[in-house]
N, C-alpha and C. Protein backbone atom coordinates (compact mmCIF):
# COMPACT_ATOMS: atom_id res chain seq x y z
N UNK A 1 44.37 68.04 66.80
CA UNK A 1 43.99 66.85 66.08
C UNK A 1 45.22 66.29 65.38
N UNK A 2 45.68 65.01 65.97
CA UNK A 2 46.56 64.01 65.04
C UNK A 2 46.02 63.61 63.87
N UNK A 3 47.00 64.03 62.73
CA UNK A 3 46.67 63.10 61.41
C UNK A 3 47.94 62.30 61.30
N UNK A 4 47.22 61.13 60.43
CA UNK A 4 48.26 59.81 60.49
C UNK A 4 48.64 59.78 58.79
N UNK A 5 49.28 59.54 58.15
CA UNK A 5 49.78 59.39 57.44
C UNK A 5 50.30 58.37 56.94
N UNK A 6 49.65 57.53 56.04
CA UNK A 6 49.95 55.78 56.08
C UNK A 6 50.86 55.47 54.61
N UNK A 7 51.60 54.64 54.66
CA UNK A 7 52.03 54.86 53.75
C UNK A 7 51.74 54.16 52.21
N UNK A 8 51.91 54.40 51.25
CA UNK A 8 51.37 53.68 50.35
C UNK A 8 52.25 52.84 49.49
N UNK A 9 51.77 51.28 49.51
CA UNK A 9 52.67 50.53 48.75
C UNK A 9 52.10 50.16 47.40
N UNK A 10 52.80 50.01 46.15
CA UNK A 10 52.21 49.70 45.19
C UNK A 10 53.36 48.64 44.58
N UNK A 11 52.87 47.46 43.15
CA UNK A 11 53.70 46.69 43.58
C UNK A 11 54.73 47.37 42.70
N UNK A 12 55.98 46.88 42.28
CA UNK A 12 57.03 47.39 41.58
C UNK A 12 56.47 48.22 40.40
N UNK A 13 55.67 47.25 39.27
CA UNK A 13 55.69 48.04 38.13
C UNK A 13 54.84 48.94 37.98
N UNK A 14 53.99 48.89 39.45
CA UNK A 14 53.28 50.52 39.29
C UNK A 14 53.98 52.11 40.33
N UNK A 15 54.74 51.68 40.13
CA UNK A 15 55.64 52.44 41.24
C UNK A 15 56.00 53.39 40.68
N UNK A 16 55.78 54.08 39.09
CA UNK A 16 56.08 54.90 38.47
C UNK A 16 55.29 55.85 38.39
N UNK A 17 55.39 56.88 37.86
CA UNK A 17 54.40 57.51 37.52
C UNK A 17 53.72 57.29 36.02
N UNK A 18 52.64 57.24 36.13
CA UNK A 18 51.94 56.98 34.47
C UNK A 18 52.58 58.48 33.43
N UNK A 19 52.77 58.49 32.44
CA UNK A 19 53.07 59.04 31.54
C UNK A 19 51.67 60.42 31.31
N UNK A 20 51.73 61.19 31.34
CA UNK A 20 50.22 62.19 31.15
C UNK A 20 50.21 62.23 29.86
N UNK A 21 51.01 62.22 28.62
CA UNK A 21 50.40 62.38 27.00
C UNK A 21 50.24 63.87 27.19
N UNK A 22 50.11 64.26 25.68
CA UNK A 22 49.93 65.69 25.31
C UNK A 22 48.85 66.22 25.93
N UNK A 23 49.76 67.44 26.00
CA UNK A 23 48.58 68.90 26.51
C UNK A 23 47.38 68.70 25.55
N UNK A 24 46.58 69.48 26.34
CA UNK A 24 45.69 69.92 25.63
C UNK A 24 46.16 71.13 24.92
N UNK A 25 45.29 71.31 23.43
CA UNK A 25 45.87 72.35 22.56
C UNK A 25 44.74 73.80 23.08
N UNK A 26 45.94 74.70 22.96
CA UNK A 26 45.64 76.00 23.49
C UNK A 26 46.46 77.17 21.97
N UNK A 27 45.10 77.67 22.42
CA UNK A 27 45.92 78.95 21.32
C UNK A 27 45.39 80.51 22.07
N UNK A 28 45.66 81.70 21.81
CA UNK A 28 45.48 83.15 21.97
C UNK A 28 44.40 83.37 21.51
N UNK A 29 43.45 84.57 21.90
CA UNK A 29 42.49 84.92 21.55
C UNK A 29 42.40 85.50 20.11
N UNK A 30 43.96 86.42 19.67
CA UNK A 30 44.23 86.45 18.16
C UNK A 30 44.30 85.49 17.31
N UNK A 31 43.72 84.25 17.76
CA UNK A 31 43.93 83.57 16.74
C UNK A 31 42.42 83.19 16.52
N UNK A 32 41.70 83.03 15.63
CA UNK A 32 40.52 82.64 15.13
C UNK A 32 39.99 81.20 15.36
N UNK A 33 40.77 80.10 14.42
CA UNK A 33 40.77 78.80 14.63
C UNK A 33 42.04 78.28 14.36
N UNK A 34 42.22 77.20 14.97
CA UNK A 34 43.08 76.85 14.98
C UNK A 34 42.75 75.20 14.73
N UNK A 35 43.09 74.10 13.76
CA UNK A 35 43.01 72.77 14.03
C UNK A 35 44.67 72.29 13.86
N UNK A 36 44.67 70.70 14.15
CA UNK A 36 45.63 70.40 14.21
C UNK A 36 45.35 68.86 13.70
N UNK A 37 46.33 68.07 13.41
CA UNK A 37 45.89 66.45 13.37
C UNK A 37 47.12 66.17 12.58
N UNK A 38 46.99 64.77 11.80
CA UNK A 38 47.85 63.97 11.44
C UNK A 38 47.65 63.67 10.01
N UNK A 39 48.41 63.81 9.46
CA UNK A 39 48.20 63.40 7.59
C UNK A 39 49.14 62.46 7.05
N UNK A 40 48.90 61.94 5.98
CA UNK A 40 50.03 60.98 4.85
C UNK A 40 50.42 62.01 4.29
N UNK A 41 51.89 61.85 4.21
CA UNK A 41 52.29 62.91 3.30
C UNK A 41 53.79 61.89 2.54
N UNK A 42 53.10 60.66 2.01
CA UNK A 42 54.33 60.30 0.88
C UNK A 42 54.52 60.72 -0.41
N UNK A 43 53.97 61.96 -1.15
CA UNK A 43 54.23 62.49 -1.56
C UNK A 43 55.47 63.21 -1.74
N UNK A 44 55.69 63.89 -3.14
CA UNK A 44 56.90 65.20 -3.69
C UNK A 44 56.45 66.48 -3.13
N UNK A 45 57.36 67.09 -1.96
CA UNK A 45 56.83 68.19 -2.06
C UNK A 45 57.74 69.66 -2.39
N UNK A 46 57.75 70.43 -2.39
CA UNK A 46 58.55 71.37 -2.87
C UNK A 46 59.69 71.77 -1.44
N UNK A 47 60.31 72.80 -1.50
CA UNK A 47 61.30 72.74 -0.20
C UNK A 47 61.69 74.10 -0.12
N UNK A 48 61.69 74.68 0.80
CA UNK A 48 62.14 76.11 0.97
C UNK A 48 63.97 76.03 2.00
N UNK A 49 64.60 76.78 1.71
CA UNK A 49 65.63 77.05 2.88
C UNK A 49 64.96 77.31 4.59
N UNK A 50 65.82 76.38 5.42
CA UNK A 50 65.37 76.99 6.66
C UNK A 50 66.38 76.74 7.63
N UNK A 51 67.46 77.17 8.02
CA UNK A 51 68.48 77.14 8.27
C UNK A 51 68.56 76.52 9.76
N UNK A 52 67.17 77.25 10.55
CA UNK A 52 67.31 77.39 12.31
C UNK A 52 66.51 75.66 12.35
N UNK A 53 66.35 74.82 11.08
CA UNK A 53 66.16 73.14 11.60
C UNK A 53 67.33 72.66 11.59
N UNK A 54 67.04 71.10 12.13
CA UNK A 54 68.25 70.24 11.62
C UNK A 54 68.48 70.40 10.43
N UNK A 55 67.30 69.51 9.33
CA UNK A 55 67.63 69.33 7.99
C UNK A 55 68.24 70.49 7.18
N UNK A 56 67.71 71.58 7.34
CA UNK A 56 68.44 73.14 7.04
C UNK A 56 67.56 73.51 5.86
N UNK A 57 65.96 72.72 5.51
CA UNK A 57 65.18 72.76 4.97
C UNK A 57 63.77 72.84 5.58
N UNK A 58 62.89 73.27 4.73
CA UNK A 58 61.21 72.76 5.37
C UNK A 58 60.63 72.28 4.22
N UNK A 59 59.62 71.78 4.15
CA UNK A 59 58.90 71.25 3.31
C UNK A 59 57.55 72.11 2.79
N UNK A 60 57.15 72.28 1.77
CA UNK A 60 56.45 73.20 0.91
C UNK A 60 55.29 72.30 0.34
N UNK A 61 54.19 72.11 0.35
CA UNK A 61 53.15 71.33 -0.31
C UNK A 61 52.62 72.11 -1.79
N UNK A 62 52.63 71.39 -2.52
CA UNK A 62 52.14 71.72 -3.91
C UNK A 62 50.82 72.23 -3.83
N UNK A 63 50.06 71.94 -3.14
CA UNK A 63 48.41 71.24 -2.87
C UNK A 63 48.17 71.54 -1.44
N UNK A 64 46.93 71.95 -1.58
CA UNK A 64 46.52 71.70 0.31
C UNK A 64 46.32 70.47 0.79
N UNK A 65 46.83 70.87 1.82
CA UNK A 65 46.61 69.65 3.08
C UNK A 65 45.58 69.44 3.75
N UNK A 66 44.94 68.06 3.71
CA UNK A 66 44.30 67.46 4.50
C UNK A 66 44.63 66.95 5.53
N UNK A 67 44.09 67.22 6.76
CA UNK A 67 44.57 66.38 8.17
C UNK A 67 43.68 65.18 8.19
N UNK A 68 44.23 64.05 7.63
CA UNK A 68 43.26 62.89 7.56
C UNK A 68 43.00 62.31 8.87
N UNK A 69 43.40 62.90 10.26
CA UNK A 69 43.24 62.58 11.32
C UNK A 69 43.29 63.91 12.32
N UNK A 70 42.23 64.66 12.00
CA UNK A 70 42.58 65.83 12.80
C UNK A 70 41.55 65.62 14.03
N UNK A 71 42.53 66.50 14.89
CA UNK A 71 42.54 66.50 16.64
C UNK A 71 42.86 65.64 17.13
N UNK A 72 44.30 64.63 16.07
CA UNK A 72 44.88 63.50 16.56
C UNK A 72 46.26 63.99 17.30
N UNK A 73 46.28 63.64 18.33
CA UNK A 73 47.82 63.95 19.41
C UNK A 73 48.64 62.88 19.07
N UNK A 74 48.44 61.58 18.98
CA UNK A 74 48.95 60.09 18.81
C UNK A 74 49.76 59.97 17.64
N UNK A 75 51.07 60.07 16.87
CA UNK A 75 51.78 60.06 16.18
C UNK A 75 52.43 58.82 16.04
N UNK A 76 51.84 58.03 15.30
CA UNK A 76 53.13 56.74 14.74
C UNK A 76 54.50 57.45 13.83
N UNK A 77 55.66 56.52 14.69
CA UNK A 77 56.51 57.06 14.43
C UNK A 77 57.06 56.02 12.79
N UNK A 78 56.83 56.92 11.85
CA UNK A 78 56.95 55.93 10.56
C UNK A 78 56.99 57.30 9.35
N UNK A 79 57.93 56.80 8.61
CA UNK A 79 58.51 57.94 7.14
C UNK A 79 57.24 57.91 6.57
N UNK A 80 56.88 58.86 6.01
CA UNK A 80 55.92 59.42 5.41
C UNK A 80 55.14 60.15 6.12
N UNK A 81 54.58 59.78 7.39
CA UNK A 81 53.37 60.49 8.17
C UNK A 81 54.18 62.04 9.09
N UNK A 82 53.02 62.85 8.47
CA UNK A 82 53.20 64.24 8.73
C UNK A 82 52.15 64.70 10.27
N UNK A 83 52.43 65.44 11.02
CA UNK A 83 51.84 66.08 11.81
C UNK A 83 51.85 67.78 12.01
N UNK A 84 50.63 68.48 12.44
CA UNK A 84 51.16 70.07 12.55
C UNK A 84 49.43 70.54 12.63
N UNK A 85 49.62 72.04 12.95
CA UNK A 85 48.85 72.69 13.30
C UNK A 85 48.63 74.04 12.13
N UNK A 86 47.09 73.89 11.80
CA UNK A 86 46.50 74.82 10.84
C UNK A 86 46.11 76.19 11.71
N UNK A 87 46.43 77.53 11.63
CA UNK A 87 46.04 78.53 12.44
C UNK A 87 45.22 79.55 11.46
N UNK A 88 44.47 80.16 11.65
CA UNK A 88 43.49 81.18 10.84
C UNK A 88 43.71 82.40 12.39
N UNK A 89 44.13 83.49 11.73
CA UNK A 89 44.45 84.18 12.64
C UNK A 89 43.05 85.38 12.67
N UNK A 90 42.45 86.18 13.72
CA UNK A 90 41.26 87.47 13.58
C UNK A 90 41.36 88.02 12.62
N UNK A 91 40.32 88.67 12.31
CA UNK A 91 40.53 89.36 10.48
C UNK A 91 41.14 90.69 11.44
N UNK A 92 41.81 91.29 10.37
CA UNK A 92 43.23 92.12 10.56
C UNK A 92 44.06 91.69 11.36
N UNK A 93 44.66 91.17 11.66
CA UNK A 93 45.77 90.79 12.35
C UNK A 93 46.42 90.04 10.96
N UNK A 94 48.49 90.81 11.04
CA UNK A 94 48.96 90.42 9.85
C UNK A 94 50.66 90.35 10.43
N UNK A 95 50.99 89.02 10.74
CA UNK A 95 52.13 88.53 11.11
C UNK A 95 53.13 88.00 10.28
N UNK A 96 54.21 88.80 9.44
CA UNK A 96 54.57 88.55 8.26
C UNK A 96 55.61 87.79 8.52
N UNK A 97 56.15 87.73 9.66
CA UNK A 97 57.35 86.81 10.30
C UNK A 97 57.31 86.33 11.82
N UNK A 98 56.22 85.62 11.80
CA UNK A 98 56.32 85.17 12.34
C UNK A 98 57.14 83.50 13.28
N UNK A 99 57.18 83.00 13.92
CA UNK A 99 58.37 82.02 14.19
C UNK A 99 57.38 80.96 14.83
N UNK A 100 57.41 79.73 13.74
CA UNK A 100 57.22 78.46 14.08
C UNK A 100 58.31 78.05 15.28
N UNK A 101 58.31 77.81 16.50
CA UNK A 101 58.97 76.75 17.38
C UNK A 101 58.17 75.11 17.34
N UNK A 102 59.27 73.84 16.98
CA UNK A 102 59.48 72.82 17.22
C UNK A 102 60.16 72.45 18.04
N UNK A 103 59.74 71.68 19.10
CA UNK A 103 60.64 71.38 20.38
C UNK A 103 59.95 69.65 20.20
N UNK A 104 61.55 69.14 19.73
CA UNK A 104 61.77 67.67 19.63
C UNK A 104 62.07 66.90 20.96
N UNK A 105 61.34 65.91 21.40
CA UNK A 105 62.27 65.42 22.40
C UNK A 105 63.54 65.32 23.17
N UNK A 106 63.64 66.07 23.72
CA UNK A 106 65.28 65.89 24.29
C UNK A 106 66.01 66.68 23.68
N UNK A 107 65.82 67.36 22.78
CA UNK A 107 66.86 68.62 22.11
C UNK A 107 66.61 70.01 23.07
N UNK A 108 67.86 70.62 23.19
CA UNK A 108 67.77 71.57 24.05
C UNK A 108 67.25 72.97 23.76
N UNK A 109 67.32 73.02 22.21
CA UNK A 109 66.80 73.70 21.45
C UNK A 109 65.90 73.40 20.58
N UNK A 110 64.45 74.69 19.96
CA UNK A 110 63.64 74.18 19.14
C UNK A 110 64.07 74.06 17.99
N UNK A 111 63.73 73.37 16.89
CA UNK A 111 63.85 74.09 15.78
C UNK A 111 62.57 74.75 14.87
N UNK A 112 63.28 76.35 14.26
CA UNK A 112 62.61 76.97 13.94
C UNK A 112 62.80 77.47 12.60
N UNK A 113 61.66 78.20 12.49
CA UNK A 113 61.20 78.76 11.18
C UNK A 113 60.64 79.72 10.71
N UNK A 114 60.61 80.55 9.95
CA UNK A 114 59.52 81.70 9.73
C UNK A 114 58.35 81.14 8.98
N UNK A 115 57.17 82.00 9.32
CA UNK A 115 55.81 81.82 8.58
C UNK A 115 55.21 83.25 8.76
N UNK A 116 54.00 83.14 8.23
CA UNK A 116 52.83 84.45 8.75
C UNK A 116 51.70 83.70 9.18
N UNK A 117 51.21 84.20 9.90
CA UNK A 117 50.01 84.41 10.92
C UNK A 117 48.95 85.55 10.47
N UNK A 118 47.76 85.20 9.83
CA UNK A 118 46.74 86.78 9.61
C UNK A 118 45.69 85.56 9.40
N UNK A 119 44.47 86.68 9.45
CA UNK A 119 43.30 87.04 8.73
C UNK A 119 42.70 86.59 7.95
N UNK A 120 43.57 87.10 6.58
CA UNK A 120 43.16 86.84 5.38
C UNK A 120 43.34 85.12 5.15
N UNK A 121 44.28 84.24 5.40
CA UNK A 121 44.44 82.63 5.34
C UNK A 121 44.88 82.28 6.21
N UNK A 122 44.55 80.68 6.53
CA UNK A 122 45.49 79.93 6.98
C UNK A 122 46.56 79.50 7.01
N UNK A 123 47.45 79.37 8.04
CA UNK A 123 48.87 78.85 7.88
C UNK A 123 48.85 77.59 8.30
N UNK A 124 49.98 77.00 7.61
CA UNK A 124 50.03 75.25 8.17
C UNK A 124 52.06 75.11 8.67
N UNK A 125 51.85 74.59 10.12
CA UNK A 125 53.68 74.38 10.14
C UNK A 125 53.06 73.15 11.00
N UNK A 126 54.11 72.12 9.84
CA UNK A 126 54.33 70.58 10.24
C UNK A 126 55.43 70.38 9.92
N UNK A 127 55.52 69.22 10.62
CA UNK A 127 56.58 68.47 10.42
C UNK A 127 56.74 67.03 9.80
N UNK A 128 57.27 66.51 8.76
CA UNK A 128 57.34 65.12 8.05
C UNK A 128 58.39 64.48 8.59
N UNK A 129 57.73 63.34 9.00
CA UNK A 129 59.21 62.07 8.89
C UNK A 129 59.82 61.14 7.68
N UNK A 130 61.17 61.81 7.38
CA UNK A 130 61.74 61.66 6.12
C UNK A 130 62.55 60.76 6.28
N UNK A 131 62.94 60.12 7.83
CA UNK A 131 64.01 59.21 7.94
C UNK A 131 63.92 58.56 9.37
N UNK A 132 64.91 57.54 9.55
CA UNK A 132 65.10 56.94 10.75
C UNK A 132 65.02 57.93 11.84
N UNK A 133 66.45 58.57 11.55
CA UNK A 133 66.98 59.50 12.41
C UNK A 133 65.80 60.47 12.97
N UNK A 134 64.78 60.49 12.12
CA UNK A 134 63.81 61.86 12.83
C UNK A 134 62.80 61.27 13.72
N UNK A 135 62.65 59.86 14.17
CA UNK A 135 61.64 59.14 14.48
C UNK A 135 62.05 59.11 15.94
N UNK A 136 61.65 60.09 16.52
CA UNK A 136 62.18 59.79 17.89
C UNK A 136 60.39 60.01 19.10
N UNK A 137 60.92 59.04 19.79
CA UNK A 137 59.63 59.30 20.05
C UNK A 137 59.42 59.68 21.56
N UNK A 138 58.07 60.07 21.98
CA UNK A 138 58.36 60.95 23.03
C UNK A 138 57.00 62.19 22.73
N UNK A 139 57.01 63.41 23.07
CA UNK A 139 56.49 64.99 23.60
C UNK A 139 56.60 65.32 22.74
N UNK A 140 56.35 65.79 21.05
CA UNK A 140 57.06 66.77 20.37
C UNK A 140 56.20 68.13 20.80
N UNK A 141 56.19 69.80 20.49
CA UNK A 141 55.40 70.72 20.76
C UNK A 141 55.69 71.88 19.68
N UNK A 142 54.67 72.36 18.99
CA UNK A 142 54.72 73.57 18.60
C UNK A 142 54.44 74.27 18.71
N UNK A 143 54.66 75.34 18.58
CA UNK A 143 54.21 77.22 19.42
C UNK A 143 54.85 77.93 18.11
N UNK A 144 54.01 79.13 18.19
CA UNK A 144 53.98 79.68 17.45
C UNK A 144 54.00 81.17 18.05
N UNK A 145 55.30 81.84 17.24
CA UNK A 145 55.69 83.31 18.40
C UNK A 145 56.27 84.52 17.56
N UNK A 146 55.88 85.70 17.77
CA UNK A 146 56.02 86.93 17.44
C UNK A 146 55.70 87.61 18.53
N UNK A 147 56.61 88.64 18.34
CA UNK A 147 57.47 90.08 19.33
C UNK A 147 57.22 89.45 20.75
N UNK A 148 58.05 88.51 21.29
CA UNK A 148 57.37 87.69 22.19
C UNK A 148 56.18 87.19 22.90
N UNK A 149 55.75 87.18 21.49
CA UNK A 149 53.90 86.79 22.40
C UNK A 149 53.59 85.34 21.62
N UNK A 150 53.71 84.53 22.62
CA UNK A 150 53.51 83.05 21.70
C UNK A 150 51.57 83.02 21.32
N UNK A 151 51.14 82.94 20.15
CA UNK A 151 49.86 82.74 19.92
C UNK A 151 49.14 81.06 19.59
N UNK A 152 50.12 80.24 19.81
CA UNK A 152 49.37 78.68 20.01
C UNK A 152 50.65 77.48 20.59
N UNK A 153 50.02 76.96 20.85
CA UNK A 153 50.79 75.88 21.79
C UNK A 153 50.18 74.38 21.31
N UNK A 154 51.05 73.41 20.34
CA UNK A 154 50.02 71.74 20.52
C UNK A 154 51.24 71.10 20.53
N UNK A 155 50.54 70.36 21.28
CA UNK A 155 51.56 68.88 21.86
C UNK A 155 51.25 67.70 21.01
N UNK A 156 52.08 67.12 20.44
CA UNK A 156 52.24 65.26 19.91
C UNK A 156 52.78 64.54 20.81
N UNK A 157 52.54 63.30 20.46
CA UNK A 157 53.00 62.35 21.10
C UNK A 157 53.42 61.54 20.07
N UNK A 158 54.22 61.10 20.13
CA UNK A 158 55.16 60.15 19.01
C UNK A 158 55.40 59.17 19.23
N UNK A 159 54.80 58.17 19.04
CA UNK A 159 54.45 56.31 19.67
C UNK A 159 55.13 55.60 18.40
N UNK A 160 55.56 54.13 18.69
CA UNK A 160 56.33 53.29 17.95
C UNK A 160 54.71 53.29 17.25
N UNK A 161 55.28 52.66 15.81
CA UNK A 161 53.81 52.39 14.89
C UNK A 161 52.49 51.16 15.29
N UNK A 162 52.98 49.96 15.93
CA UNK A 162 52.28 49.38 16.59
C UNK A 162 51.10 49.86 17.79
N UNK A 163 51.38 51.05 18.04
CA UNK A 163 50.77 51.90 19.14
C UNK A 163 49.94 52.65 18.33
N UNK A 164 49.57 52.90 17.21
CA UNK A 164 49.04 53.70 16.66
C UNK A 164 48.60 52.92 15.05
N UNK A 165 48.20 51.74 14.86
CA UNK A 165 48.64 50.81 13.93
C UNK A 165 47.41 51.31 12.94
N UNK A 166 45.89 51.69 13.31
CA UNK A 166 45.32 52.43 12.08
C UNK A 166 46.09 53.48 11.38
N UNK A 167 46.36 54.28 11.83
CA UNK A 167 47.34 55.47 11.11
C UNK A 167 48.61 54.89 10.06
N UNK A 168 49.34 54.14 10.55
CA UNK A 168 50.62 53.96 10.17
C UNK A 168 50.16 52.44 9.25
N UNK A 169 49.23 51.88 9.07
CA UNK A 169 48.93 50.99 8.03
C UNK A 169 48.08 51.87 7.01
N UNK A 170 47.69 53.14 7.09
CA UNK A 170 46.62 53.72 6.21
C UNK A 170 47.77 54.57 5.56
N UNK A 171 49.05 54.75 5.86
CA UNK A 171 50.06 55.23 5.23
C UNK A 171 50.80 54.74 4.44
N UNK A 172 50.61 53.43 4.41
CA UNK A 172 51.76 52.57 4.00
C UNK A 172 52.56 51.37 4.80
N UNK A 173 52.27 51.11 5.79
CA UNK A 173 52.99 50.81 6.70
C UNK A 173 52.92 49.34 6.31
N UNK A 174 54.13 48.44 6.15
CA UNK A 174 54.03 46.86 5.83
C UNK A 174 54.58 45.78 6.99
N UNK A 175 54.72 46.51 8.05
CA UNK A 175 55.48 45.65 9.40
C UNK A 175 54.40 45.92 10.64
């Protein structure tokens, strides 16, 4: 049996491939729950050393965080708005150093951080946009890893603010 093989024309500007957007979020069975989403964070917040980021800092919240947009992937790219993933790990399980990975668009490396992972609370590792320079937009991903066993994986997507214009006007946004 001949099969034919025809070829397919499409016109120029669909000749690309469409863009797929973030994974779906996946985490390990050690982990309990896990949410994720998008918050305002123009707020003061406190700051710890963290050497393995750019800034050579992380950011510390006074207060808990609300994800005022959680199970949002869609990131306007605009100073103030925070994104990241809340993990509640199985009761006993106690990860005292564990390693936030951030993998920024186009950097060849993540940047990272220590946290813990357990049981007893939740952990939160986000990331704030504090400046021009961090607004890049694109894939961002975080994973979360100890003695090489990564226990969650979520993908952003980081869109100019017009692409995402409820979010980034409920922040502040005046353009």
């Amino acid at each position: 049996m001949m099969r034919w093989l025809l070829p397919l024309t499409l016109p120029l500007g669909l000749a690309t491939p469409l863009a797929a957007g973030p994974a779906t979020p996946w985490h390990s069975p050690s982990v309990l729950s896990m949410e994720w989403g998008v918050f305002c964070a123009l707020y003061a917040m406190d700051q710890l050393p963290a050497p393995g980021t750019i800034a050579g800092f992380m950011h510390v919240p006074r207060d808990e965080i609300t994800l005022h947009w959680p199970e949002e992937q869609i990131v306007p790219a605009q100073p103030g708005i925070a994104f990241g993933v809340r993990a509640l790990g199985q009761p006993g399980l106690f990860l005292p150093e564990a390693e936030v990975r951030v993998f920024r668009p186009g950097a060849k490396q993540p940047e990272t951080w220590s946290t813990t992972l357990s049981g007893d609370g939740a952990s939160l590792a986000f990331f704030r946009f504090d400046s021009e320079e961090e607004l890049l937009p694109g894939l961002w991903r975080f994973e979360l890893h100890d003695a090489g066993v990564m226990f969650f994986s979520v993908e952003f997507e980081v869109v100019p603010p017009a692409a995402q214009r409820d979010i980034a006007d409920a922040c502040g946004a005046t353009s």
